[in-house]
Protein backbone atom coordinates (compact mmCIF):
# COMPACT_ATOMS: atom_id res chain seq x y z
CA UNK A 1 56.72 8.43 -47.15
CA UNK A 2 53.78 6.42 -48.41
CA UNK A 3 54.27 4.14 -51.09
CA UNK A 4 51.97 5.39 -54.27
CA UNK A 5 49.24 3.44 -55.54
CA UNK A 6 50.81 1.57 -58.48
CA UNK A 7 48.75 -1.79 -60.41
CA UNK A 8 52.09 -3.04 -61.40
CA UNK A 9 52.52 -3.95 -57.64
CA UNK A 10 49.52 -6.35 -57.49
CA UNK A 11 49.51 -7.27 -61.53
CA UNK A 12 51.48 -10.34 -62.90
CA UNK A 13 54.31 -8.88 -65.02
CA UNK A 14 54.23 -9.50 -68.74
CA UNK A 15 50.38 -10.18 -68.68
CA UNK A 16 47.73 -8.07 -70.42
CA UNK A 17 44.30 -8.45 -69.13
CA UNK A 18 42.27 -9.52 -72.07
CA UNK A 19 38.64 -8.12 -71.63
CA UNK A 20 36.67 -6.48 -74.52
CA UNK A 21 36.50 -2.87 -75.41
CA UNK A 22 34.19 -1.06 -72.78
CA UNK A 23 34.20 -4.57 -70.30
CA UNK A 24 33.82 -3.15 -66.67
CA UNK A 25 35.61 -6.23 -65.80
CA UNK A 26 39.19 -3.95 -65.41
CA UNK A 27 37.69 -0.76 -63.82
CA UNK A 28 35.78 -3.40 -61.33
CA UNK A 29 39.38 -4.66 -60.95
CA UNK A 30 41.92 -1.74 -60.47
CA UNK A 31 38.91 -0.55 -57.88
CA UNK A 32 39.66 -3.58 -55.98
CA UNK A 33 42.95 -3.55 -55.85
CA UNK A 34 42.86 0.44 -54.53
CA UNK A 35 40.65 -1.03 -51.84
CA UNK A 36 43.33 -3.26 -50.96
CA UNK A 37 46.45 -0.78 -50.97
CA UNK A 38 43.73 1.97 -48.93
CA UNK A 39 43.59 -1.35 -46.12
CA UNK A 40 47.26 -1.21 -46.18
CA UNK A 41 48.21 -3.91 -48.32
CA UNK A 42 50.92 -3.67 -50.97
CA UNK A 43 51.09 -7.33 -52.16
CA UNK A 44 48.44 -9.61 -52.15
CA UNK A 45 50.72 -12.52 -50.01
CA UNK A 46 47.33 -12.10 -47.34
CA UNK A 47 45.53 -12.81 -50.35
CA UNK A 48 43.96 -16.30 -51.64
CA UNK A 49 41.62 -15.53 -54.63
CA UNK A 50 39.24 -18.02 -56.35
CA UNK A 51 36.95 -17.99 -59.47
CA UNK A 52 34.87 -20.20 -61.62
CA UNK A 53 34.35 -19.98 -65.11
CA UNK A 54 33.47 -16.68 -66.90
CA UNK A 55 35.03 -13.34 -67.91
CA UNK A 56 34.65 -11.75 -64.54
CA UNK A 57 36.46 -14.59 -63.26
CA UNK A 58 39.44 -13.72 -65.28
CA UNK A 59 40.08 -11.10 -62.99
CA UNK A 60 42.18 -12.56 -60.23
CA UNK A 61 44.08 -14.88 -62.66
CA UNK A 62 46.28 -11.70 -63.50
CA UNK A 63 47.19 -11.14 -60.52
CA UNK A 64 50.66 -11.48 -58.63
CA UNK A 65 49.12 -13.70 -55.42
CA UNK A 66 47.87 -17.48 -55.32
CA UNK A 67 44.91 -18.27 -57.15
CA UNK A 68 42.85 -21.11 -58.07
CA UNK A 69 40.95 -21.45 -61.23
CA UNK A 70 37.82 -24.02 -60.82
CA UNK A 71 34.91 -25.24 -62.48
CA UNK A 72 32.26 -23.11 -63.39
CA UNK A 73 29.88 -22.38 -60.32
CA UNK A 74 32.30 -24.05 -57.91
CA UNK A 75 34.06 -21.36 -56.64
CA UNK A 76 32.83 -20.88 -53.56
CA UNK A 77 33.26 -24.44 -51.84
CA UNK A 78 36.84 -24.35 -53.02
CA UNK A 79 37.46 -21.13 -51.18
CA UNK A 80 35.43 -22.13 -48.27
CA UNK A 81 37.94 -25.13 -48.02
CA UNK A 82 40.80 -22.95 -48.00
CA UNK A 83 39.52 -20.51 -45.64
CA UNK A 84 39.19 -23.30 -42.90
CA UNK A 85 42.64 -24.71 -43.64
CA UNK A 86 44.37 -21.39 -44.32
CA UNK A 87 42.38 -19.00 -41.53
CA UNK A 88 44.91 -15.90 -41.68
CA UNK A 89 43.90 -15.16 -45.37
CA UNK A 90 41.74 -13.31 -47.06
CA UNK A 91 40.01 -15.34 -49.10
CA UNK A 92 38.08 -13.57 -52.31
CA UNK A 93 35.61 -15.22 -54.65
CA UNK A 94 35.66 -13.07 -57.93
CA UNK A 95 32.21 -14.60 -60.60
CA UNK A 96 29.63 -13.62 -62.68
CA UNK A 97 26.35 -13.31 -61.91
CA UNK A 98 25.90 -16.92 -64.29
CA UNK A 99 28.76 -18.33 -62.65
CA UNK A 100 27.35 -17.29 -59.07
CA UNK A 101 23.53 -17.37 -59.40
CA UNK A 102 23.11 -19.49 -62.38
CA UNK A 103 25.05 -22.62 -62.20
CA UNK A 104 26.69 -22.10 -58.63
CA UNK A 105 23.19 -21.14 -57.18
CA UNK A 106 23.17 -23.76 -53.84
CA UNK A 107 26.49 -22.48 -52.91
CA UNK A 108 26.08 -18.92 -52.83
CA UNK A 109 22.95 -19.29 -50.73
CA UNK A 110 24.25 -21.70 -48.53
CA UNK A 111 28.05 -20.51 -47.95
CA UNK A 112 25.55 -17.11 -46.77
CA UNK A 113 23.29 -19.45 -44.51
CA UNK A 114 26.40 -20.78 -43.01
CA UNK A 115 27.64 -17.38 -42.87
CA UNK A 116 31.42 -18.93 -43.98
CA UNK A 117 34.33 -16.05 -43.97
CA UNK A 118 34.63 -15.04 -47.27
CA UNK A 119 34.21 -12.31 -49.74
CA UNK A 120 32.34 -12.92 -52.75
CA UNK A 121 32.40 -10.08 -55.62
CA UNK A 122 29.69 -10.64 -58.34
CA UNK A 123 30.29 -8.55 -61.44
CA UNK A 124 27.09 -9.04 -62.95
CA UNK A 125 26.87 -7.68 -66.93
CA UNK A 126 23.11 -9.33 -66.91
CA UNK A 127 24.05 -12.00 -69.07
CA UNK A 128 26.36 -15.02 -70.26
CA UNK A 129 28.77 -12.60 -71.98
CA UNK A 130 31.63 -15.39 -72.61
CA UNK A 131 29.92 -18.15 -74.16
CA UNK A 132 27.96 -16.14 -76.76
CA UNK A 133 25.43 -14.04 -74.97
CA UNK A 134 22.73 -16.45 -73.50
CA UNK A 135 19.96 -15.45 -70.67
CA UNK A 136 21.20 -15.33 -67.39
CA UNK A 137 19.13 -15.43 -64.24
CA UNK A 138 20.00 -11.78 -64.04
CA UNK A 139 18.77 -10.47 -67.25
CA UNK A 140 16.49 -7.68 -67.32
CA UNK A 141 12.81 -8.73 -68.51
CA UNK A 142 12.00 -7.82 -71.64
CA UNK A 143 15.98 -7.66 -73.00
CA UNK A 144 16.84 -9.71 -76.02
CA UNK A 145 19.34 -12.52 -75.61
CA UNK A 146 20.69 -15.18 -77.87
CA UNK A 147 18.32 -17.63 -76.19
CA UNK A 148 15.37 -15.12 -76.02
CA UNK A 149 15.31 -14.01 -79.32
CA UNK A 150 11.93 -12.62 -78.64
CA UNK A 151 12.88 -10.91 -75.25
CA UNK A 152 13.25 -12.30 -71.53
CA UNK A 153 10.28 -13.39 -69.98
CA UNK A 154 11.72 -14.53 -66.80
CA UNK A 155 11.62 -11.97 -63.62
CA UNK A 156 15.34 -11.44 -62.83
CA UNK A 157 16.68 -12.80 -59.53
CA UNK A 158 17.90 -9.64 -56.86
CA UNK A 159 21.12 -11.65 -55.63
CA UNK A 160 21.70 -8.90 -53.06
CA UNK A 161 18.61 -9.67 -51.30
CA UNK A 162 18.93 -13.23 -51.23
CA UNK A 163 21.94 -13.65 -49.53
CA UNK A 164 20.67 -10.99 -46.96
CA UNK A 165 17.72 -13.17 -46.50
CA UNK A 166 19.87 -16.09 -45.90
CA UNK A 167 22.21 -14.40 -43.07
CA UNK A 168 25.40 -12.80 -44.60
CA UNK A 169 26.94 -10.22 -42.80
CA UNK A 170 27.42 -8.01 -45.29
CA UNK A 171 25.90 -7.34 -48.74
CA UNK A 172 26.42 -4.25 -51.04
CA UNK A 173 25.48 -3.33 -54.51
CA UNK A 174 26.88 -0.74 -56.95
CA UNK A 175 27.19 -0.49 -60.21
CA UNK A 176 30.53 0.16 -62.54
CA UNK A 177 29.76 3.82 -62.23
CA UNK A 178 30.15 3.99 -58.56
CA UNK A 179 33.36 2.77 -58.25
CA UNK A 180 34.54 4.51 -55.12
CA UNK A 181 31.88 3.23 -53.33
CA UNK A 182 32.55 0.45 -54.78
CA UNK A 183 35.88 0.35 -53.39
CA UNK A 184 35.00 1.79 -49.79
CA UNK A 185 32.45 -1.34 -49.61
CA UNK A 186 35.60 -3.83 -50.61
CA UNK A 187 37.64 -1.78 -47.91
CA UNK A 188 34.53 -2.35 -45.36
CA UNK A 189 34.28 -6.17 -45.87
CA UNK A 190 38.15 -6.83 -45.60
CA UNK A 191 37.71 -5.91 -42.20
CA UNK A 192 34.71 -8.22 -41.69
CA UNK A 193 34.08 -11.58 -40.39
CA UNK A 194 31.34 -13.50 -41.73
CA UNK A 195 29.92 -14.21 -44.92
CA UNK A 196 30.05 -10.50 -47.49
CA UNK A 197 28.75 -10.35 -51.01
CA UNK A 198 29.35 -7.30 -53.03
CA UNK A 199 27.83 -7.23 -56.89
CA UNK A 200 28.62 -4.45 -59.08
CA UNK A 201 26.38 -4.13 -62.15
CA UNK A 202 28.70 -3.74 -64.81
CA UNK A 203 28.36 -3.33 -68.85
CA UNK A 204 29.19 -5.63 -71.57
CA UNK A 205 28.99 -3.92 -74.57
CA UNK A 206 29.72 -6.64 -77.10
CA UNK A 207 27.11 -9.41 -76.11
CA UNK A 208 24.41 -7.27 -74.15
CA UNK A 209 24.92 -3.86 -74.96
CA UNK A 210 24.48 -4.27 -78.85
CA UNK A 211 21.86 -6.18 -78.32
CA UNK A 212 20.05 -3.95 -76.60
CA UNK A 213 20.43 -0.52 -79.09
CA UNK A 214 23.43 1.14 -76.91
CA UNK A 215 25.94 2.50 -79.47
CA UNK A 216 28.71 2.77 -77.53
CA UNK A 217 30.23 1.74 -73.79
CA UNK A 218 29.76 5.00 -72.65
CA UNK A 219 25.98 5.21 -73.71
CA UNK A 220 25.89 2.25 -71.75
CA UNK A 221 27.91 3.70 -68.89
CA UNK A 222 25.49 6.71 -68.31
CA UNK A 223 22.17 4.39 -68.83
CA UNK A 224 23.91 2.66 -65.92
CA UNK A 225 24.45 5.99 -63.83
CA UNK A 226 20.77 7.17 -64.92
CA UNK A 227 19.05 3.63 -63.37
CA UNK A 228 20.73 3.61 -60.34
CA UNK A 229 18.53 4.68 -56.85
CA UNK A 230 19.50 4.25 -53.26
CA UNK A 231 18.32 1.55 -51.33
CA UNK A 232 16.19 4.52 -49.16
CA UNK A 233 14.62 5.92 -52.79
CA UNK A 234 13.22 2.61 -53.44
CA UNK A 235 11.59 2.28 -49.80
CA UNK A 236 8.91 4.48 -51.13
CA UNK A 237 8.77 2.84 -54.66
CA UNK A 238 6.73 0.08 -55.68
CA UNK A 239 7.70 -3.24 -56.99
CA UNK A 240 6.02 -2.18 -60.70
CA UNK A 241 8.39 1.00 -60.54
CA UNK A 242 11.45 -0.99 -59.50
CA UNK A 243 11.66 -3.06 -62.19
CA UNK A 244 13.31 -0.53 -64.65
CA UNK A 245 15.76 0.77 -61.71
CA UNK A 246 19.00 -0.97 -59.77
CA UNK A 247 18.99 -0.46 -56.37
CA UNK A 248 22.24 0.22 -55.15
CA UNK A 249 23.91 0.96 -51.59
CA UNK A 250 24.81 -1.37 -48.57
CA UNK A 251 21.60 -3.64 -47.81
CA UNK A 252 23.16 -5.07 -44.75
CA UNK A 253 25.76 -4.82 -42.22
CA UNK A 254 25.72 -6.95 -39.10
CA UNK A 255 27.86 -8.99 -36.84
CA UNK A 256 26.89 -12.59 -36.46
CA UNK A 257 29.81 -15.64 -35.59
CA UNK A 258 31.56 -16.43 -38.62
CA UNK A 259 31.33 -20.02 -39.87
CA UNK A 260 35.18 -20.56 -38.97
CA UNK A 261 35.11 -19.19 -35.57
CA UNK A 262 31.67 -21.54 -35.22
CA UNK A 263 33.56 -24.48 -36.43
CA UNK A 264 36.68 -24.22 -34.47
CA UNK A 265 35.00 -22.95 -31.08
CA UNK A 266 32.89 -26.60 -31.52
CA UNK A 267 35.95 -28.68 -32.29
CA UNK A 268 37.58 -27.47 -28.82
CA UNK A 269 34.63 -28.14 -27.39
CA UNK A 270 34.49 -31.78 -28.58
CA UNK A 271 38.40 -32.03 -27.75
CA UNK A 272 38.16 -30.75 -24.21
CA UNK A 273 34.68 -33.02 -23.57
CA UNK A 274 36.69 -36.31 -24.54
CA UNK A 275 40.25 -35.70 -23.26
């Protein structure tokens, strides 16, 4: 008989995730971690996971597998490291959008350019919800942060189309109201080679929500549900009428050499050519 799904399998014991009231940060989570019992996993010993700084990145740091905690927007050369040296795990990124396209920018784009074999999953709340609720590159024009007092006036940046246009094999977005296809897309890239980026939109009640006039997570919840259109809708939409929306769905789904398989192919290469 099948073992049930059960968090306390995957979840440090004695630890209580510490997010806010109405964070998607722990539905994003206990998502992932059905993804990972669906693959047939019921411990995370295949698992390396790796996160900057941020409350997003919080998220593996509770659970029972190895982890590394780095510096903020630095996550993903420390996991590509680990992925070369350690090539039978899964190696997970888990950042914000700040800690991912803000500060670790270069990375993201070129750990997708080098297609390396990773997964990277950006929860992206639209702003810099743990250091006091500053623009992020993701924030909606318009929206009121503590740095934009008088509203953003910055185009946000579509990460899911940027790391398509740089060569990863795989990119999805969803928000935190779509969580099983949410999950099915974290079940999808576990089986993938290559570079895959998932972001799920997610709310942050306290330090964009508020700010914004939701009274309550689930006002924000359903403003989420209510934005979202499929990447087919917004074929036939213009740029002027996508602004207000979040595209959601799988953007791309393709097959090139991973940067491991790349890497090692070349060093036999070189070994066989000077023995």
């Amino acid at each position: 008989m099948k073992e049930a799904f059960s968090i306390r399998n995957y979840m440090r014991p004695g630890l209580k995730p510490q997010f806010c009231p109405g964070c998607g940060c722990l539905r994003v989570s206990i998502a992932f971690l059905k993804a990972v019992y669906e693959s047939g996993h019921h411990n995370l010993r295949k698992f390396c996971f790796v996160s900057g700084i941020g409350c997003s990145s919080l998220i593996p740091l509770y659970y029972l597998a190895d982890a590394i905690h780095t510096l903020h927007g630095r996550s993903i050369p420390v996991a590509t490291s680990i992925k070369l040296l350690r090539r039978e795990l899964h190696v997970v990124v888990f950042g914000g959008d700040g800690d991912l396209v803000g500060i670790g920018m270069g990375h993201l784009v070129h750990a997708a350019r080098r297609n390396v074999d990773i997964l990277v999953i950006m929860v992206n709340n639209m702003v810099y919800g743990m250091t006091g609720g500053q623009v992020a590159p993701t924030t909606p024009k318009g929206v009121r942060t503590t740095t934009t007092p008088y509203g953003n006036f910055e185009p946000p940046i579509d990460a899911v189309r940027l790391v398509v246009a740089a060569g990863a094999n795989y990119a999805a977005r969803w928000t935190a109201t779509h969580l099983d296809e949410f999950k099915d897309s974290c079940k999808k890239a576990l089986t993938m080679d290559g570079f895959r980026f998932i972001e799920i939109v997610s709310p942050c009640p306290s330090n964009y929500g508020r700010r914004v006039g939701f009274e309550s997570a689930s006002e924000m919840l359903k403003w989420l549900k209510d934005i979202s259109i499929s990447v087919s809708q917004a074929q036939a939409m213009s740029e002027v009428e996508l602004e207000e929306k979040i595209v959601i769905g799988e953007f791309v789904e393709r097959k090139r050499p991973g940067f491991v398989e790349s890497i090692y192919t070349l060093l036999k290469e070189v070994s066989r050519r000077d023995a």
